[in-house]
Protein backbone atom coordinates (compact mmCIF):
# COMPACT_ATOMS: atom_id res chain seq x y z
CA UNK A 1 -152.88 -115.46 -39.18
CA UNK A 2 -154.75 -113.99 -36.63
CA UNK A 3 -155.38 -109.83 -37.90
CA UNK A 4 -155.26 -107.18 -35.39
CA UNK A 5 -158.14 -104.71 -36.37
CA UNK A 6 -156.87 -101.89 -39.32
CA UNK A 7 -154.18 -105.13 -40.20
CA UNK A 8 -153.36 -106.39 -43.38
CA UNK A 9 -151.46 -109.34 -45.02
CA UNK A 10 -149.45 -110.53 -48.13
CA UNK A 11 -147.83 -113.94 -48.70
CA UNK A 12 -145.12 -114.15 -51.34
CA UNK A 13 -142.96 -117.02 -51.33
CA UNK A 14 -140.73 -117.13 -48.36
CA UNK A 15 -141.70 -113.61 -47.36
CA UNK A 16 -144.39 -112.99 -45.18
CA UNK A 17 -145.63 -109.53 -44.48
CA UNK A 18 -148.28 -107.69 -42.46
CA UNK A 19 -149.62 -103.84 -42.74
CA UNK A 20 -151.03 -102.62 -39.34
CA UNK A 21 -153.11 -99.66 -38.08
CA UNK A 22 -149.92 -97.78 -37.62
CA UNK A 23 -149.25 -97.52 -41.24
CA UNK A 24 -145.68 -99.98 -40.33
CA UNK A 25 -145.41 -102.91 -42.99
CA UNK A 26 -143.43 -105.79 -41.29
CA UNK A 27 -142.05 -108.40 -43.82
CA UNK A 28 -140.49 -111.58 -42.57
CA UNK A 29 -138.11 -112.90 -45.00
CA UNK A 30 -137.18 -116.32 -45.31
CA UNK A 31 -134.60 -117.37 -48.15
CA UNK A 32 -131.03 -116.20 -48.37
CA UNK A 33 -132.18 -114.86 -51.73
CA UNK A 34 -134.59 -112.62 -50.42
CA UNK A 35 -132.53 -111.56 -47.66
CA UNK A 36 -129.56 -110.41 -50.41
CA UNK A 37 -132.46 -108.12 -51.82
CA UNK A 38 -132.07 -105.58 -48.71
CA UNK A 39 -128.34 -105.58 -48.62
CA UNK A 40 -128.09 -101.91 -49.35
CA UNK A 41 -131.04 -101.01 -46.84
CA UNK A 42 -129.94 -103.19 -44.06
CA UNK A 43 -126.25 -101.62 -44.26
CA UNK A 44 -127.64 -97.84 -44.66
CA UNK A 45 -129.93 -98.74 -41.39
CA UNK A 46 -127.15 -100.14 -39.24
CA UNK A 47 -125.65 -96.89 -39.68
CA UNK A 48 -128.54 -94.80 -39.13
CA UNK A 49 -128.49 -97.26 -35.92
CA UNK A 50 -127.41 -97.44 -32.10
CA UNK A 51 -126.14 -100.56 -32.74
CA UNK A 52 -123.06 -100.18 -35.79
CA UNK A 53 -121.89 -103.36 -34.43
CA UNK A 54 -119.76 -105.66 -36.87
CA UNK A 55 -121.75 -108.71 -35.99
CA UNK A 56 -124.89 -106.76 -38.02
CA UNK A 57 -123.75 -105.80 -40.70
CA UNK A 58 -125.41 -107.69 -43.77
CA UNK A 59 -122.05 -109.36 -45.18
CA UNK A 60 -121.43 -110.88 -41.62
CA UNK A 61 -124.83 -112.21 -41.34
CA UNK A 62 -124.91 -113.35 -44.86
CA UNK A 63 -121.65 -115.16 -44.19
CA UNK A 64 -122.77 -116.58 -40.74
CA UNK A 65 -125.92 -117.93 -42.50
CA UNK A 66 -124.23 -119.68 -44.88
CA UNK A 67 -121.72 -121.88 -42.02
CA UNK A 68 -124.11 -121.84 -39.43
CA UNK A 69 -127.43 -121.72 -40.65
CA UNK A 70 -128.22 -125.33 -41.91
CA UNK A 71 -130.52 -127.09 -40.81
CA UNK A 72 -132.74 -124.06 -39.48
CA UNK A 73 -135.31 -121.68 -41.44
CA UNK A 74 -134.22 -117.86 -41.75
CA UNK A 75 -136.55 -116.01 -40.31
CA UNK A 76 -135.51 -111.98 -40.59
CA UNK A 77 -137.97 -109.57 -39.66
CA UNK A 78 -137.80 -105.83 -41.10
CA UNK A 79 -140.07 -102.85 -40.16
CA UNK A 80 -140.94 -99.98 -42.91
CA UNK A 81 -142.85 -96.79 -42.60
CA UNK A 82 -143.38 -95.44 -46.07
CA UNK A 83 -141.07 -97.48 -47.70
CA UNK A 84 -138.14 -96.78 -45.19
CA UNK A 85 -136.60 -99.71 -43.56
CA UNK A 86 -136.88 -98.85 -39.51
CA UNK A 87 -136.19 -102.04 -38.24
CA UNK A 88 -133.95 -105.14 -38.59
CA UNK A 89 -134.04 -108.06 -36.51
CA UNK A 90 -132.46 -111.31 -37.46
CA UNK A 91 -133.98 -114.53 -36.72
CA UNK A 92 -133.80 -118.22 -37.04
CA UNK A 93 -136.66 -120.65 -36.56
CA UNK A 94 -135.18 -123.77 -34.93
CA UNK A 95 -136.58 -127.11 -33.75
CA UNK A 96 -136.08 -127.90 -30.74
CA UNK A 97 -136.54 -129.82 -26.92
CA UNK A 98 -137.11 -128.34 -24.20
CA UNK A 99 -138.44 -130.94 -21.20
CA UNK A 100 -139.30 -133.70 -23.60
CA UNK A 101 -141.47 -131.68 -25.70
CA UNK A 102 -140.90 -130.58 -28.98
CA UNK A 103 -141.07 -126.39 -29.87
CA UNK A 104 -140.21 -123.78 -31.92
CA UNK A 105 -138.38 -120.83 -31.39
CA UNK A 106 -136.93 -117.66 -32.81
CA UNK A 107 -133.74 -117.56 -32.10
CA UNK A 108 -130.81 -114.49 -33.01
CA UNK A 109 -128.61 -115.08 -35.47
CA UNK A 110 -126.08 -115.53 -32.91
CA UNK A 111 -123.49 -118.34 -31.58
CA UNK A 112 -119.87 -118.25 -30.61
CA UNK A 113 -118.30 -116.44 -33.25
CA UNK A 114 -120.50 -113.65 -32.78
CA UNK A 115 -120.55 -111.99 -29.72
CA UNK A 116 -122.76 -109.06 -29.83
CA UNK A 117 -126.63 -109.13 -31.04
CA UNK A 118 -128.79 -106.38 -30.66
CA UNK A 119 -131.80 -105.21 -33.08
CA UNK A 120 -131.06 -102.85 -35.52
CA UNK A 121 -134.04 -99.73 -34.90
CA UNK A 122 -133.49 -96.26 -37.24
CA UNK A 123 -132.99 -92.98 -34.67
CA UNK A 124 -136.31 -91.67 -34.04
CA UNK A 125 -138.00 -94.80 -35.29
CA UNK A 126 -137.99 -96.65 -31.86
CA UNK A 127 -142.00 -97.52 -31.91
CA UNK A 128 -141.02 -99.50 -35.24
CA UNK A 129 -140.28 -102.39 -32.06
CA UNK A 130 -144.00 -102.10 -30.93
CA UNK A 131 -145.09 -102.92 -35.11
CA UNK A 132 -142.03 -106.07 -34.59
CA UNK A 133 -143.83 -107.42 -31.85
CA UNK A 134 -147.35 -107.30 -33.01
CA UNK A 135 -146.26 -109.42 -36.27
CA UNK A 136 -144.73 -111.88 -33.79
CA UNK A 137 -147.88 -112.22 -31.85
CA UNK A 138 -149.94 -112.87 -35.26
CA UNK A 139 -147.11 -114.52 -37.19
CA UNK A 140 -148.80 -116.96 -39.26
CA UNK A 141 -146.17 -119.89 -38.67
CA UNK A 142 -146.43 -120.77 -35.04
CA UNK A 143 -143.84 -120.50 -32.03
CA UNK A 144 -143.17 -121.12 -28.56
CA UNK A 145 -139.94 -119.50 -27.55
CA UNK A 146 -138.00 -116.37 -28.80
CA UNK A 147 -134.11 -116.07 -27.39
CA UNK A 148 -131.99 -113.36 -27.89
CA UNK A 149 -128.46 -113.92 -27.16
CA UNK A 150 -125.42 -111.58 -26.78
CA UNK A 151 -127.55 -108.27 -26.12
CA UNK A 152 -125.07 -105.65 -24.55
């Protein structure tokens, strides 16, 4: 993983996290398992959200994971400041083609049967995004492409 200066790391199992300069820990979970762990926090934040959408609450995404996500690695990113979940944005790594060439990408947790996506950010916590996408520019697994379907 390439470090930004004042950055720190941690590897534990399938979650991946990263301390920056800003004092935001970004964790990048990547089991089922580990997402049940933030059940509570992920519900609590979608209400402390601008986006209390049905299609992110925890139980839907759990669900959709389970029919839709085979095949693919979960790949949820969340942002804390002192402990505080800030920031939820879930992701899928997915293989696949794009003009003969095999990539990566990031990809919403997102298809047919769900037809809004958005990222869930805490009121007041709106720089947690900046923290999001300084992990994704360092992440330690590599990428190509990051889509983001359904955004109102």
């Amino acid at each position: 993983m390439t470090q930004q200066e004042g950055a720190s790391a941690c590897t534990s199992g399938e979650i991946v996290c990263m301390t920056d300069a800003h004092d935001w820990e970004v964790q990048e979970i990547g089991t089922p398992e580990d997402f049940k762990r933030v059940e509570l926090e992920w519900n609590d934040l979608l209400r402390e959200s601008d986006s209390a959408i049905p299609f992110l609450h925890h139980d839907w995404l759990r669900l959709w994971w389970e029919h839709f996500g085979t095949g693919h690695r979960m790949a949820v990113l969340t942002v804390r400041r002192e402990g505080r979940l800030c920031l939820g944005l879930p992701l899928m790594e997915v293989g696949a083609r794009r003009f003969g060439i095999r990539i990566t990408e990031l990809r919403s947790m997102t298809n047919y049967h769900s037809f809004r996506f958005n990222i869930l950010v805490r009121r007041g916590a709106e720089d947690a995004l900046e923290a999001a996408l300084r992990y994704l520019r360092a992440r330690p697994r590599p990428w190509h492409l990051i889509q983001l379907c359904e955004i109102p």
